[in-house]
Protein backbone atom coordinates (compact mmCIF):
# COMPACT_ATOMS: atom_id res chain seq x y z
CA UNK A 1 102.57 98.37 136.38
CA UNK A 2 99.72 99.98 134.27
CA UNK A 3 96.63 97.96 133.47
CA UNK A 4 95.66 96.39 129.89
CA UNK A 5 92.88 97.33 127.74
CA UNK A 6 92.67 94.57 125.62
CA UNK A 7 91.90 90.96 126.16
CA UNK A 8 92.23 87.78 123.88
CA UNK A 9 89.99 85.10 124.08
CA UNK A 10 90.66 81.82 122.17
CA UNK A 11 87.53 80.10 121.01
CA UNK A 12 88.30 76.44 120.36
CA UNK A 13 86.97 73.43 119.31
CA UNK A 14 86.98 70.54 116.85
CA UNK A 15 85.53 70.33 113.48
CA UNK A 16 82.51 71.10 112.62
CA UNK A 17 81.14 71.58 116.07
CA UNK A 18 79.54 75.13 115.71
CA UNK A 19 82.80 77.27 116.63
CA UNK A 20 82.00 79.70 113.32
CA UNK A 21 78.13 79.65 113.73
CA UNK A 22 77.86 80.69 117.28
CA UNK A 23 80.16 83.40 116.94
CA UNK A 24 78.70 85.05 114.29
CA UNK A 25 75.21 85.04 115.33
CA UNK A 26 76.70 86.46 118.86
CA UNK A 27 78.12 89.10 116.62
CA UNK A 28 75.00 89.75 115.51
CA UNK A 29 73.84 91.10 119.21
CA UNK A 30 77.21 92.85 119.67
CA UNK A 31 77.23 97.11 119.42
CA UNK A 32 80.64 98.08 118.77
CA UNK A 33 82.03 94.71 116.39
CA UNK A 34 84.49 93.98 113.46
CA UNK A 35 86.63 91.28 111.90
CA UNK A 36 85.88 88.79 109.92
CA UNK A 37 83.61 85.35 110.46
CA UNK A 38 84.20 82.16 108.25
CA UNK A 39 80.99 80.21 107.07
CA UNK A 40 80.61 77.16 104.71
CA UNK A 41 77.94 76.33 102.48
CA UNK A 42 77.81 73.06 101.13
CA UNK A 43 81.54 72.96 99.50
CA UNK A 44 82.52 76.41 99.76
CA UNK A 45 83.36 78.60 102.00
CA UNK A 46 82.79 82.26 102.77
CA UNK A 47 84.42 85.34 104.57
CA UNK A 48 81.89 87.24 106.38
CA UNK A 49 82.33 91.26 107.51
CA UNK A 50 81.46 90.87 111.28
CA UNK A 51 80.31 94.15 111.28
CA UNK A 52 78.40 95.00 107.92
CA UNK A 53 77.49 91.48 107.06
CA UNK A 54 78.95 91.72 103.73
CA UNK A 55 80.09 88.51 101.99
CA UNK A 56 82.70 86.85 99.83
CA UNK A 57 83.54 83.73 98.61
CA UNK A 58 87.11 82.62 99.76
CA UNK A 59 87.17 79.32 98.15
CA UNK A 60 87.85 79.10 93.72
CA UNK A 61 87.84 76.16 91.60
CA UNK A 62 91.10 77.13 90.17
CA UNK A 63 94.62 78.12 91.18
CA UNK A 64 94.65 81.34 89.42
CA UNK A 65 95.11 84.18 91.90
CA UNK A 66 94.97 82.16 94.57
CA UNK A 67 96.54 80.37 97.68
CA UNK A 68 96.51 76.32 97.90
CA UNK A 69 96.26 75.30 101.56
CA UNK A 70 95.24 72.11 102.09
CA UNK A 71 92.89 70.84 99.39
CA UNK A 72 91.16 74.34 98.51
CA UNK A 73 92.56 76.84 97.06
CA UNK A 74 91.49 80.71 98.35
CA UNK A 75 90.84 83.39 96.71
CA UNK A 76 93.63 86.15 97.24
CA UNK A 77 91.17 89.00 96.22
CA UNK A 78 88.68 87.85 99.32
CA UNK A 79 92.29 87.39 101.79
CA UNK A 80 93.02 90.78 101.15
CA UNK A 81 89.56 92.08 101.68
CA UNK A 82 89.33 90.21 104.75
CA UNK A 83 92.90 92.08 105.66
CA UNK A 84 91.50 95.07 105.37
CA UNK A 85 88.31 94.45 107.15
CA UNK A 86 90.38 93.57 110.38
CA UNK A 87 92.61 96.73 110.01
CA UNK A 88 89.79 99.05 109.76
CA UNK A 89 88.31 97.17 113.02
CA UNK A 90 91.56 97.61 114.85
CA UNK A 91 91.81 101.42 113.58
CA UNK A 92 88.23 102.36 115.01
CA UNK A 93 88.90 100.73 118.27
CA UNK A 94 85.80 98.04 117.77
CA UNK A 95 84.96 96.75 121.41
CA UNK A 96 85.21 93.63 119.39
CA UNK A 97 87.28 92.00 116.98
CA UNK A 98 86.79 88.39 115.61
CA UNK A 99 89.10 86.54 113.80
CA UNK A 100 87.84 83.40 112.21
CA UNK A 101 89.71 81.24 111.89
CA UNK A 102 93.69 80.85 112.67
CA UNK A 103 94.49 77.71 110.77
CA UNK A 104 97.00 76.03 108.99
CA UNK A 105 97.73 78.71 106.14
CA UNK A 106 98.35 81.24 108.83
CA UNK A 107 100.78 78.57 110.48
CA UNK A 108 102.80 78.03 107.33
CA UNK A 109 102.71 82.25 107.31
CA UNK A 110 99.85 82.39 104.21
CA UNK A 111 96.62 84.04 104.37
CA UNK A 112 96.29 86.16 106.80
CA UNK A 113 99.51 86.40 107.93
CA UNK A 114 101.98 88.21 109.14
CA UNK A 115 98.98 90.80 108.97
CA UNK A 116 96.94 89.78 111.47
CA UNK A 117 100.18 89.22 114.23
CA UNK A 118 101.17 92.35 113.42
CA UNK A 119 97.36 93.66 114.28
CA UNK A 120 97.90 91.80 117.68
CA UNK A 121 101.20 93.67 118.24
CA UNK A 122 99.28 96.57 117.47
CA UNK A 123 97.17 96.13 119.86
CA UNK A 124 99.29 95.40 122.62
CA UNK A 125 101.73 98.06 122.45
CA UNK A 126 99.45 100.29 122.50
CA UNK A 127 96.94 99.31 125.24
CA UNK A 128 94.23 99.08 122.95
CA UNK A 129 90.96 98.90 124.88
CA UNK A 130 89.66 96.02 122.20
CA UNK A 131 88.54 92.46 122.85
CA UNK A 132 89.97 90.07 120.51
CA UNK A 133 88.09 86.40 119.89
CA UNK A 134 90.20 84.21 117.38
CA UNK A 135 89.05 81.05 116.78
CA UNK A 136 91.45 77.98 116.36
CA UNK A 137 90.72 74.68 115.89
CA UNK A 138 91.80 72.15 118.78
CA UNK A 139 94.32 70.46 117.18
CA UNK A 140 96.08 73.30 116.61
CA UNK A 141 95.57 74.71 119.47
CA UNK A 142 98.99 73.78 121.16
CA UNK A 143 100.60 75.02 118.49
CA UNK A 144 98.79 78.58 118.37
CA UNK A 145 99.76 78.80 122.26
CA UNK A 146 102.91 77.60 122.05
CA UNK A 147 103.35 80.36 119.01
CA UNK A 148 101.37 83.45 121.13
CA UNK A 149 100.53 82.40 124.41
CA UNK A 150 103.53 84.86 126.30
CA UNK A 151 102.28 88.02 124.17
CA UNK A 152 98.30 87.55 124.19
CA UNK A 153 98.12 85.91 127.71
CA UNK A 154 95.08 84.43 126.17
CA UNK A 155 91.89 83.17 128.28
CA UNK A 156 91.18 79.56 126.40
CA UNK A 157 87.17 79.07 126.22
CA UNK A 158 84.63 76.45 123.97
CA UNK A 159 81.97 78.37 123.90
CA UNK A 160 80.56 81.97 123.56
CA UNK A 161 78.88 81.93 127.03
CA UNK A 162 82.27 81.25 128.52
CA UNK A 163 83.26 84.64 126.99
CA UNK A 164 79.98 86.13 128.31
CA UNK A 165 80.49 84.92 131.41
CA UNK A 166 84.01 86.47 131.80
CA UNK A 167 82.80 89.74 130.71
């Protein structure tokens, strides 16, 4: 049995408790980083490059080219930016790759997805030697393991020095 390259960590936590905050500042002290970090400001909320720091607003006042999950509606220009962000990650082998967050668009197969599963596939089958973070909320935590838990043999942790601490 050969050994795997890549590990998946699932940061978790409730609302509002710092989840987004403390993983992008650690990303800030990381070398070899990429994915994307979500931030909000006030009302509105932000997708952050992990790696160049560049931002962009996911959240719009109006429906027009844009997703409705939940009571916001997101920007489908941003999504797609975000896509990309993560797929150039995954294609220079980034030590680290965040995704922030896995929520309920992803679960109803909006947003990021079925892009970012199949990024995790890609990973896998080929023994990529990347470290994956995705934060999920807790209450949807069950359902994310329930969902992934076989294929990403995840380690569960609540806070970046768990991570650390593993690594």
């Amino acid at each position: 049995m050969s050994c795997k390259n890549y590990h998946f960590y699932i940061l978790t936590g409730g609302i509002k408790t710092g989840k987004s905050t403390s993983i992008y500042h650690w990303a800030e002290t990381l070398e070899s980083v990429g994915g994307i970090v979500q931030i909000q400001k006030d009302e509105k909320r932000y997708i952050i490059d992990a790696a160049s720091k560049e931002k962009k607003e996911l959240t719009q006042n109006r429906p027009e080219n844009s997703l409705s999950v939940g009571k916001y509606y997101f920007s489908k220009d941003t999504i797609q930016w975000g896509k990309e962000v993560l797929s150039q990650a995954v294609n220079t082998k980034v030590e680290w790759l965040i995704f922030d967050e896995y929520g309920i668009g992803e679960f109803d197969n909006k947003c990021f997805e079925p892009d970012v599963s199949n990024l995790f596939i890609e990973i896998i089958q080929n023994n990529l030697p990347i470290k994956c973070v995705i934060v999920v909320r807790e209450k949807l935590l069950q359902q994310f393991i329930s969902g992934f838990g076989d294929a990403l043999q995840p380690s569960v942790v609540r806070s970046i020095e768990e991570i650390q601490l593993k690594n």
